[in-house]
C-alpha atoms as a PDB file:
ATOM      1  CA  UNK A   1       0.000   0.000   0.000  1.00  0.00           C
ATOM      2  CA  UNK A   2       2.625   2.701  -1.280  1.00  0.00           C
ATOM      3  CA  UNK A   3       5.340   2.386   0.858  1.00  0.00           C
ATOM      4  CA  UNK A   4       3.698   0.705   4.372  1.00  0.00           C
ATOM      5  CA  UNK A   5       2.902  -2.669   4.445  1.00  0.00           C
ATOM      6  CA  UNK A   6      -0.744  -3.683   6.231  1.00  0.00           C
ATOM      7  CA  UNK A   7      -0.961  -6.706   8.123  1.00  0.00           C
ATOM      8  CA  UNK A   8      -4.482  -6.901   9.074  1.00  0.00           C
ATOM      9  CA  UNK A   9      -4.509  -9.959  11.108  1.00  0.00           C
ATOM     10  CA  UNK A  10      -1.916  -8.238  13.586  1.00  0.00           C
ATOM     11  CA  UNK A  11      -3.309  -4.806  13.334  1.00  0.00           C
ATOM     12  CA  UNK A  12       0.050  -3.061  12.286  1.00  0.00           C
ATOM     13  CA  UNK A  13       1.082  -1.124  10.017  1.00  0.00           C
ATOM     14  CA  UNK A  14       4.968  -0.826   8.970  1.00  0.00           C
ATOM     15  CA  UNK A  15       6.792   1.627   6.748  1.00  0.00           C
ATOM     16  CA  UNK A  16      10.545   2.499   6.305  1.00  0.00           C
ATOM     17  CA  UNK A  17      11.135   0.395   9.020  1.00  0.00           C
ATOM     18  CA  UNK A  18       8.478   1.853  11.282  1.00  0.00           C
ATOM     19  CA  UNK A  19       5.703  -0.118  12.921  1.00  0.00           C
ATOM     20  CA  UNK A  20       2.293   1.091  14.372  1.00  0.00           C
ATOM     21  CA  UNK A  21      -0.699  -0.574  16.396  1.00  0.00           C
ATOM     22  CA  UNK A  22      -3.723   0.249  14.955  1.00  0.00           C
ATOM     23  CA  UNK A  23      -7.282  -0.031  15.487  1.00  0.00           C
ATOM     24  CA  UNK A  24      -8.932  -2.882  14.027  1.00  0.00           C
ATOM     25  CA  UNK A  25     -11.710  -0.835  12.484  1.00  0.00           C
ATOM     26  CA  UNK A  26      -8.957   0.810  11.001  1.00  0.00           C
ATOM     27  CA  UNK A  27      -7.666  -2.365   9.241  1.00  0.00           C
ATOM     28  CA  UNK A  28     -10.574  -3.195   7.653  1.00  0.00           C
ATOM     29  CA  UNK A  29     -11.699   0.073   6.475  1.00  0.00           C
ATOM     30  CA  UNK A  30      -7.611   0.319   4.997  1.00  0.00           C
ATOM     31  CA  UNK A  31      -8.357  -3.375   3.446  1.00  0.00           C
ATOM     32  CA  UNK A  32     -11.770  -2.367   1.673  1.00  0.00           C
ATOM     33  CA  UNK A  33     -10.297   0.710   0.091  1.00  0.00           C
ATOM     34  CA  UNK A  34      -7.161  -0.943  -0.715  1.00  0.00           C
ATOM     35  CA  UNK A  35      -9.093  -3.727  -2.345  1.00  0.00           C
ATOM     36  CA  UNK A  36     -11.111  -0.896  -4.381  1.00  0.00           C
ATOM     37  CA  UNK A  37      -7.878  -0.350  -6.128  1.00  0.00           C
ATOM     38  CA  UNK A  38      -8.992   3.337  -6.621  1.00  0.00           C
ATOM     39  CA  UNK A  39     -12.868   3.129  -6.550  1.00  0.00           C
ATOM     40  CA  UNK A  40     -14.790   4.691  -4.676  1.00  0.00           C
ATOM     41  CA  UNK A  41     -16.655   3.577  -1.973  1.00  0.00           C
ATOM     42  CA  UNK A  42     -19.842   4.916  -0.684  1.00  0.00           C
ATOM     43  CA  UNK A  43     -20.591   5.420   2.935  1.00  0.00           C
ATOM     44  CA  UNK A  44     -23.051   2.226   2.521  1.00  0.00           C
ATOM     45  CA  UNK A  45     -19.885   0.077   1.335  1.00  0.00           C
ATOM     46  CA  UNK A  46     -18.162   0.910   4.117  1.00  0.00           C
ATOM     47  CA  UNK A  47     -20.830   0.247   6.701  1.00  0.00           C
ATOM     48  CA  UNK A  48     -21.586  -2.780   4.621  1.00  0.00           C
ATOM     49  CA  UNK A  49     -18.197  -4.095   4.534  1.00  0.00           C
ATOM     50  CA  UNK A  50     -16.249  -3.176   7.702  1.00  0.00           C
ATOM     51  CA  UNK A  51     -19.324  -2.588  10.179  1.00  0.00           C
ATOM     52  CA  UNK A  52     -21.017  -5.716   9.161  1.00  0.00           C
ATOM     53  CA  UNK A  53     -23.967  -3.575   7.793  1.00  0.00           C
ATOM     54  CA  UNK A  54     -24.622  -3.017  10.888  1.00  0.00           C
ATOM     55  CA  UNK A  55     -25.888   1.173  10.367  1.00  0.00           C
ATOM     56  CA  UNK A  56     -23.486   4.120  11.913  1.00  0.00           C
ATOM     57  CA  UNK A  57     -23.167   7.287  12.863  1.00  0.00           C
ATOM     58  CA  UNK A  58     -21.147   9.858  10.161  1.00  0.00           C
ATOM     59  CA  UNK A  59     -19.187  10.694  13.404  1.00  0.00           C
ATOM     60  CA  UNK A  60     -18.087   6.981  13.330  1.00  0.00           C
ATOM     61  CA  UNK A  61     -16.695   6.633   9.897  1.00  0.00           C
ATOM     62  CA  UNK A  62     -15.404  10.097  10.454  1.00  0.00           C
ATOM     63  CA  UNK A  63     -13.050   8.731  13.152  1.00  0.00           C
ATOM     64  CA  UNK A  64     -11.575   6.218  11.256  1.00  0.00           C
ATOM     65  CA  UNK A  65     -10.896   7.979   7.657  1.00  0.00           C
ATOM     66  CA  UNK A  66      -9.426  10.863   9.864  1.00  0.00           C
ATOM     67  CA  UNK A  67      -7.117   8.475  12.063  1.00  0.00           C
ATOM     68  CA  UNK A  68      -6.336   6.645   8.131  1.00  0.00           C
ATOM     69  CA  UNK A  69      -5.788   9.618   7.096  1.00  0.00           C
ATOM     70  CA  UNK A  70      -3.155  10.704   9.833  1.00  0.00           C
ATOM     71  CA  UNK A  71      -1.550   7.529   9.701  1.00  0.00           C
ATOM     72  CA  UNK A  72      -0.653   7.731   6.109  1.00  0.00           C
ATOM     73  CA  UNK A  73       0.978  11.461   6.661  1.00  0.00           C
ATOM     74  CA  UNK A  74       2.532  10.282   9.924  1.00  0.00           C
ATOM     75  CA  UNK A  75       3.624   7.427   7.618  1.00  0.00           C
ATOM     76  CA  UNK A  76       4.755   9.417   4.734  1.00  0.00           C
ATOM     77  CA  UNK A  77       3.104   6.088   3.153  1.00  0.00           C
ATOM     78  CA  UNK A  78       2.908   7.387  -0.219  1.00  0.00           C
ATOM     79  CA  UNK A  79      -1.008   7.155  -0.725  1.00  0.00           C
ATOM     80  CA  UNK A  80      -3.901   9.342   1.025  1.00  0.00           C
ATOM     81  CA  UNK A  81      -7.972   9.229   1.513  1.00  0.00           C
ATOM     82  CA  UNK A  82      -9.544  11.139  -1.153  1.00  0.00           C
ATOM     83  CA  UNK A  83     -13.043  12.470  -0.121  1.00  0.00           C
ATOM     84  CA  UNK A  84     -15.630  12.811  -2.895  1.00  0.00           C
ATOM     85  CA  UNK A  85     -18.488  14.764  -2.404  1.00  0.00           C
ATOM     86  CA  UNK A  86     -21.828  13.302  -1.744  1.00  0.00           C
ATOM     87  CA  UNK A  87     -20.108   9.827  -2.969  1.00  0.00           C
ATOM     88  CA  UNK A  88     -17.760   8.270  -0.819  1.00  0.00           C
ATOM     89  CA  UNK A  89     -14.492   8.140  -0.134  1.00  0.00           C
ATOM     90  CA  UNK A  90     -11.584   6.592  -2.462  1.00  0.00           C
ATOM     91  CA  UNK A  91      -8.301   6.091  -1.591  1.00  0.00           C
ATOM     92  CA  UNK A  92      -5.418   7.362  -4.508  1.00  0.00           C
ATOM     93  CA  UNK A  93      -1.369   7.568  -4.572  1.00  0.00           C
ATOM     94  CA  UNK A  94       0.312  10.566  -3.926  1.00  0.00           C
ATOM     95  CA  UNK A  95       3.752   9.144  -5.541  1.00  0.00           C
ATOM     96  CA  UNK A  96       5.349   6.994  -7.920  1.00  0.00           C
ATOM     97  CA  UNK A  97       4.828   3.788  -6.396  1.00  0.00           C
ATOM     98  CA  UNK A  98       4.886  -0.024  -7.722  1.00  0.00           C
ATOM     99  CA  UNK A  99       3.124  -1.686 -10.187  1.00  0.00           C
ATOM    100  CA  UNK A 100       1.484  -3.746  -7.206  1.00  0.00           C
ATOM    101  CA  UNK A 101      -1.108  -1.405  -5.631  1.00  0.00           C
ATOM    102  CA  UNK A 102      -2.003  -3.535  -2.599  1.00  0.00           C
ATOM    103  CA  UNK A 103       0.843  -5.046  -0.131  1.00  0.00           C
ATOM    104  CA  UNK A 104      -1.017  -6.792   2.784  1.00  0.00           C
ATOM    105  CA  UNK A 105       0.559  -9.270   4.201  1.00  0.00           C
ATOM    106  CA  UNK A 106      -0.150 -12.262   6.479  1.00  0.00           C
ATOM    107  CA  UNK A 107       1.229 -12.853   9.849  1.00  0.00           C
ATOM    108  CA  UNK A 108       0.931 -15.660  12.100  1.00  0.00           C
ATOM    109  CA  UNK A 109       0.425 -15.436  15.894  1.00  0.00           C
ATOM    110  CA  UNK A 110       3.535 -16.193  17.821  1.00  0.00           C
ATOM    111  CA  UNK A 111       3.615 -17.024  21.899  1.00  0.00           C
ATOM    112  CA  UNK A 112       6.287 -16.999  24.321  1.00  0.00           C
ATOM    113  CA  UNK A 113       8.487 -20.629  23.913  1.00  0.00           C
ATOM    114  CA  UNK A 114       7.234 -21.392  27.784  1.00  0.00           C
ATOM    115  CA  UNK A 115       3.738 -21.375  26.589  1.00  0.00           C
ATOM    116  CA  UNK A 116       2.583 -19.339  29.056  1.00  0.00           C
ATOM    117  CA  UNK A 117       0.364 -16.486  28.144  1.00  0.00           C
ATOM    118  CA  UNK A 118       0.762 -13.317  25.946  1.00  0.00           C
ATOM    119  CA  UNK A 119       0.178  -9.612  27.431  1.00  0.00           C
ATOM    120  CA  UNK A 120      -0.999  -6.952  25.427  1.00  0.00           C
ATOM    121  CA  UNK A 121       0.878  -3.706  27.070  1.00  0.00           C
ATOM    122  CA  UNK A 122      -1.822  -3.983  29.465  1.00  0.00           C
ATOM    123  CA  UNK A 123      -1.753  -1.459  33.019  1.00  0.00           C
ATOM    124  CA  UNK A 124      -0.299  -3.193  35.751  1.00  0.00           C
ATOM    125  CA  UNK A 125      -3.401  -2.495  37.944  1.00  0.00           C
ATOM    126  CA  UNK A 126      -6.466  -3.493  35.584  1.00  0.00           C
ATOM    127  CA  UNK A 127      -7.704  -6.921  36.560  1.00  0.00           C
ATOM    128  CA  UNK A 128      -7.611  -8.620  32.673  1.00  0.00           C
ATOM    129  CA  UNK A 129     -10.076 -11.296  31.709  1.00  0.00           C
ATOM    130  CA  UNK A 130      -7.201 -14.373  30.573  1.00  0.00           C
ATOM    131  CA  UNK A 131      -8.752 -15.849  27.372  1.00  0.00           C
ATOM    132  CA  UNK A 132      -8.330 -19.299  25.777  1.00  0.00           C
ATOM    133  CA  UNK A 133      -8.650 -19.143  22.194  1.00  0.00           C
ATOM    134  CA  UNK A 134      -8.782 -22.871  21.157  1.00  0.00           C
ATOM    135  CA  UNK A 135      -8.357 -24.416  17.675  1.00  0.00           C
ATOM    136  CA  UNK A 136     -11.570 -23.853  15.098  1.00  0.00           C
ATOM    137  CA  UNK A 137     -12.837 -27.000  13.844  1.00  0.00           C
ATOM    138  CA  UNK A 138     -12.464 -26.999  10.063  1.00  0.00           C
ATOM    139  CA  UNK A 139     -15.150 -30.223   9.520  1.00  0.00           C
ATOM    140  CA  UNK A 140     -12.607 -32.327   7.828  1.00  0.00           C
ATOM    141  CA  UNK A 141     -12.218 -30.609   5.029  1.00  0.00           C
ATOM    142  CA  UNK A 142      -8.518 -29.453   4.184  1.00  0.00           C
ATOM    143  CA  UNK A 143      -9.598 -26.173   3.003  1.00  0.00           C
ATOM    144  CA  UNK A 144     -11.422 -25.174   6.099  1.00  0.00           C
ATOM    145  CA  UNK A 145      -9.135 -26.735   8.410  1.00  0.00           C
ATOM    146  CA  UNK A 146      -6.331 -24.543   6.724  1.00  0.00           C
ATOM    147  CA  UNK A 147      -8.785 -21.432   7.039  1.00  0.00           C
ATOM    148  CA  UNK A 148     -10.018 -22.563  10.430  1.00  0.00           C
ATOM    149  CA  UNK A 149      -6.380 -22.420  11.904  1.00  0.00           C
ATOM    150  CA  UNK A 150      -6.111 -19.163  10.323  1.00  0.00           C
ATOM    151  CA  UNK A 151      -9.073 -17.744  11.817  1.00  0.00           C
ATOM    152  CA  UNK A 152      -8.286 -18.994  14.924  1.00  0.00           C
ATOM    153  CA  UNK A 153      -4.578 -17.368  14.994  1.00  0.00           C
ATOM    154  CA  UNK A 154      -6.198 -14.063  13.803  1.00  0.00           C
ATOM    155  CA  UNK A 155      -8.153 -13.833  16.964  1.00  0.00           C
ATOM    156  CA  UNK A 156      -5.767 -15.029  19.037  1.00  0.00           C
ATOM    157  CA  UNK A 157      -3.367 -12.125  17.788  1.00  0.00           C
ATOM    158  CA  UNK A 158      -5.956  -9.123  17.971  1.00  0.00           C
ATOM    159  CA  UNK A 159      -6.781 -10.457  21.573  1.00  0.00           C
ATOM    160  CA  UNK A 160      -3.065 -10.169  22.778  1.00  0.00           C
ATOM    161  CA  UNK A 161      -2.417  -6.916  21.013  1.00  0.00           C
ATOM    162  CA  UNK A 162      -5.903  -5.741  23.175  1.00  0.00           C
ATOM    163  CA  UNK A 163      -4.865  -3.732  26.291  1.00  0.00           C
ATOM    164  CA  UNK A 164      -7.686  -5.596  28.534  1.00  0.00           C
ATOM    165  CA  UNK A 165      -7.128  -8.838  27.672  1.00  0.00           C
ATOM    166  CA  UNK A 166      -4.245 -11.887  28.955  1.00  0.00           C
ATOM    167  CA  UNK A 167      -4.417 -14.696  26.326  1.00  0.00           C
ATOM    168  CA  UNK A 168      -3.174 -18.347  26.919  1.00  0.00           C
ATOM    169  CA  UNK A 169      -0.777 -19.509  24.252  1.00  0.00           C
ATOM    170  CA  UNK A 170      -1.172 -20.483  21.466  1.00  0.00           C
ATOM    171  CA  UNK A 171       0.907 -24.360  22.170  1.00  0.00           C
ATOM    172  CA  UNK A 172      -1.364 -24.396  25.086  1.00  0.00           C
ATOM    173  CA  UNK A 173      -4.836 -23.668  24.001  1.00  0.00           C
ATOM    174  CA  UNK A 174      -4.564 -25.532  21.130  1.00  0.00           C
ATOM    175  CA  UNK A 175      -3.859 -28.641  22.343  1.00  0.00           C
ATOM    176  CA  UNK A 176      -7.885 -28.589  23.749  1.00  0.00           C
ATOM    177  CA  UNK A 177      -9.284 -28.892  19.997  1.00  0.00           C
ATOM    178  CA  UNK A 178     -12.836 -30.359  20.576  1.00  0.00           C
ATOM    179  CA  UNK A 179     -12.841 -31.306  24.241  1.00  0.00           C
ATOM    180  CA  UNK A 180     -15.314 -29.611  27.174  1.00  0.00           C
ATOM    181  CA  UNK A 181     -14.913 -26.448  27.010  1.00  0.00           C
ATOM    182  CA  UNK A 182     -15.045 -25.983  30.883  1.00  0.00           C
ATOM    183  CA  UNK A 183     -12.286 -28.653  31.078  1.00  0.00           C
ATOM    184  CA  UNK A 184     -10.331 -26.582  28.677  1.00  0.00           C
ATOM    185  CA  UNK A 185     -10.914 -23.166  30.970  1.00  0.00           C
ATOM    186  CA  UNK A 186     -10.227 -25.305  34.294  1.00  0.00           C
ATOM    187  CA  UNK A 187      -6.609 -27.001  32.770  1.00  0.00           C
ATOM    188  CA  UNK A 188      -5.530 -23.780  31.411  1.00  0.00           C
ATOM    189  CA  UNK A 189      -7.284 -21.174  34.093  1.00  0.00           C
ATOM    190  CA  UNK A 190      -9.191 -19.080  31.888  1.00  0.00           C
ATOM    191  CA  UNK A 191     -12.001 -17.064  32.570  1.00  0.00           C
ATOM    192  CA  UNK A 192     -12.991 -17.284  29.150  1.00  0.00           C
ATOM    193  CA  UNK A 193     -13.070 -19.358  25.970  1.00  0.00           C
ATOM    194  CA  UNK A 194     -13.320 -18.736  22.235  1.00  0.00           C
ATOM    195  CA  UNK A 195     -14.416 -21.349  19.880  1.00  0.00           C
ATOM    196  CA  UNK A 196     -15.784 -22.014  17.158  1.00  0.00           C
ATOM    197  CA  UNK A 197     -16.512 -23.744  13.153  1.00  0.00           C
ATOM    198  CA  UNK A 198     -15.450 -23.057   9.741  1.00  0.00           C
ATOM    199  CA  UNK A 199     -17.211 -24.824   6.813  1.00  0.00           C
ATOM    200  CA  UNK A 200     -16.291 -24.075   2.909  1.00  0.00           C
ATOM    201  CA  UNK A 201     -18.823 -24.433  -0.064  1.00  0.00           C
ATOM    202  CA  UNK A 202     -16.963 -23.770  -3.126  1.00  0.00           C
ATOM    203  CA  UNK A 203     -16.346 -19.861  -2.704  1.00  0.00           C
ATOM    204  CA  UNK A 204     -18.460 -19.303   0.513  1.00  0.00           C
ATOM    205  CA  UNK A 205     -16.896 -19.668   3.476  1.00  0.00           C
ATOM    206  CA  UNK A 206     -18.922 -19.817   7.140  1.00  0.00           C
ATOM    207  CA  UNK A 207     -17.353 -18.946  10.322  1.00  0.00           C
ATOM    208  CA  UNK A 208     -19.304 -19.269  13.724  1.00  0.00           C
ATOM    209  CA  UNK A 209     -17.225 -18.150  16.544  1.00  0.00           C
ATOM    210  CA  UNK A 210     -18.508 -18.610  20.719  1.00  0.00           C
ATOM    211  CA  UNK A 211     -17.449 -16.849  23.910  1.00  0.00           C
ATOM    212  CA  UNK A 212     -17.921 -19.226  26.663  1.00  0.00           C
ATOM    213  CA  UNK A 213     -17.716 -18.397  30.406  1.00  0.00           C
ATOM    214  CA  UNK A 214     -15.018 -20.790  31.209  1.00  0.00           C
ATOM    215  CA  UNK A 215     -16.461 -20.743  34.740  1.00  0.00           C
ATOM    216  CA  UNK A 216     -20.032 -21.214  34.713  1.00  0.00           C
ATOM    217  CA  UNK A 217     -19.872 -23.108  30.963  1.00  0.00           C
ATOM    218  CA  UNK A 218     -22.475 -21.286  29.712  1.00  0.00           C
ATOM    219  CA  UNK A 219     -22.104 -19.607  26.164  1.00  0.00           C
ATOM    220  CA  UNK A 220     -22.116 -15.831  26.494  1.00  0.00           C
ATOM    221  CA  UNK A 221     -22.110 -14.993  22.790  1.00  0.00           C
ATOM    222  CA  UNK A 222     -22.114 -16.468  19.369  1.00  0.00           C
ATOM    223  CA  UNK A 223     -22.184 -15.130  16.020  1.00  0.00           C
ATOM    224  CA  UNK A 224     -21.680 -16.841  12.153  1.00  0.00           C
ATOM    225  CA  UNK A 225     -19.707 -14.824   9.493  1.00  0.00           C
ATOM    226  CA  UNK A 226     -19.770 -15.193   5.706  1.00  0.00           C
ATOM    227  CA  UNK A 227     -17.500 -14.238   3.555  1.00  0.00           C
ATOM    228  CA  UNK A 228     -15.439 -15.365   0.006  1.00  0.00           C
ATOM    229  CA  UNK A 229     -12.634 -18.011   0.226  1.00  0.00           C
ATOM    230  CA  UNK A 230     -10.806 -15.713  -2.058  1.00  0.00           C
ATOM    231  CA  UNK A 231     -10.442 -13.342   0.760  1.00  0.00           C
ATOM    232  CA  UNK A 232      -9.908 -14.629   3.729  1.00  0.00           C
ATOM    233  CA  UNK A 233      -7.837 -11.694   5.332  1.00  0.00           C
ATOM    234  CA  UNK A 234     -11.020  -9.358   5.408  1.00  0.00           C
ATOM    235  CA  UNK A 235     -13.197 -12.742   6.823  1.00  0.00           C
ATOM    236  CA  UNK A 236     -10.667 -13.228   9.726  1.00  0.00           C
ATOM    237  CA  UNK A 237     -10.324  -9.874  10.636  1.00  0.00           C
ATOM    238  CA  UNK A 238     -13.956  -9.354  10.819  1.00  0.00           C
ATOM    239  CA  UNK A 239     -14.541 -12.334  12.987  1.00  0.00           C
ATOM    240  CA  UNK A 240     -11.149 -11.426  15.388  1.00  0.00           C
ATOM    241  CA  UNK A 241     -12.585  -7.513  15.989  1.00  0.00           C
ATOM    242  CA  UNK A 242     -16.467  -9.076  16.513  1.00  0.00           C
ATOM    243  CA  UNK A 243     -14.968 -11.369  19.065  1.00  0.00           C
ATOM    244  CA  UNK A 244     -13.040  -8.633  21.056  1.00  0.00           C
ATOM    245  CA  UNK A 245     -16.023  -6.755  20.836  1.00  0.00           C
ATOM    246  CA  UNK A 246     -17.809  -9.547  22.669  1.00  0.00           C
ATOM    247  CA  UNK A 247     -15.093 -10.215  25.198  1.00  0.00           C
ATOM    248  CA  UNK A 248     -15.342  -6.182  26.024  1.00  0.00           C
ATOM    249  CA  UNK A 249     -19.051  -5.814  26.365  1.00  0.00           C
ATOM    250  CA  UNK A 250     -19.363  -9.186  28.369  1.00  0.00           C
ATOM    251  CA  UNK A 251     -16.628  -8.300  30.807  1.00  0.00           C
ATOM    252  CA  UNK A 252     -17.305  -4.998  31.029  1.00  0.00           C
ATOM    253  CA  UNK A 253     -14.691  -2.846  30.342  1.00  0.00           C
ATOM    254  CA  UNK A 254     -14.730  -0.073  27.654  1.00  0.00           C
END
């Protein structure tokens, strides 16, 4: 993407050597406009595409072309937001860059070689939720399985790049694939657990994802996401930031 690199499944963004956090609404509304290779896209696109059509404020998409918008100067990232009137918003190159108009990137989670659990910069004195994220079943078929683990890394990376949230690692968690889920929260001592499916039908691809009280057993939130096998960046991020989401309005902290 001009001269950064996106890697949506981490939530960073990297140019001239440079890294930055960023917000995961920020990702996907960066991936969308990326992927419009110079289109534009309409307020409805965005909300349809990176809100899960689920209808927003102009203050909220606001927020996030201005912070895009500030990144990519902060950046000197060679591309900027272009806003045109009464249409949308498209995003154009400021520079000579490569041929290739796109560079995103995809990064696997990592976790400390102890196993132990990953910290996301979190203040010493907040009392953190420690989360379990185990393996998605992929129904035996290779292409979900492959997808599944990918989903399944993408949430465990936003989680441990969240300031609120402790996450078991991944050599631990993993290891629970398909077993109780309160067994899995009482071996590993989580307070919570994310699970979930991924099935694949030619080009559509099905995600359903589950936030489990790993105390009580009791499933505090579930959702299903569809999206095209052909992009599975934009699927996993989508299902990673709905899952935070989750884990912050079910723990109750902002």
């Amino acid at each position: 993407m001009g001269d950064m690199t996106l890697r949506p499944s981490l939530c960073e963004a990297e140019a001239h050597g440079d890294a930055q956090h960023i917000e995961p609404r920020v990702a996907l509304v960066l991936v969308a406009l990326a992927k419009a290779e110079g289109s534009v896209l309409s307020r409805d696109d965005l909300i349809a595409r990176c809100w899960d059509g689920v209808i927003v404020g102009d203050d909220a998409i606001n927020r996030i072309i201005g912070k895009i918008r500030r990144l990519a100067e902060g950046f000197e990232a060679g591309f900027a937001i272009e806003t045109v009137p009464r249409v949308g918003y498209r995003l154009v190159r400021t520079k000579a860059m490569s041929p290739a108009p796109v560079r995103v990137t995809e990064a696997k989670s990592w976790a400390p070689a102890d196993g132990a659990y990953w910290r996301a910069e979190a203040a010493e004195e907040s009392v953190d939720p420690l989360v379990a994220v185990l393996a998605f079943d992929g129904t035996g078929d290779p292409a979900a399985a492959s997808l599944a683990e990918g989903v399944s890394d993408c949430i465990l990376s936003m989680l441990a790049r969240d300031s609120g949230t402790a996450v078991v690692g991944r050599p631990d968690s993993f290891r629970f694939r398909g077993t109780s889920k309160s067994h899995a929260a009482r071996s590993l001592g989580a307070s919570h657990v994310v699970d979930g499916a991924v099935s694949v039908c030619g080009d559509d691809v099905r995600v359903t994802a589950f936030l489990i009280d790993g105390n009580a057993g009791v499933t505090l939130w579930s959702e299903q996401f569809r999206g095209s096998a052909a992009d599975p960046f934009t699927l996993q991020a989508r299902s990673a930031l709905r899952v935070t989401e989750a884990l912050r309005r079910n723990h109750g902290y902002a």
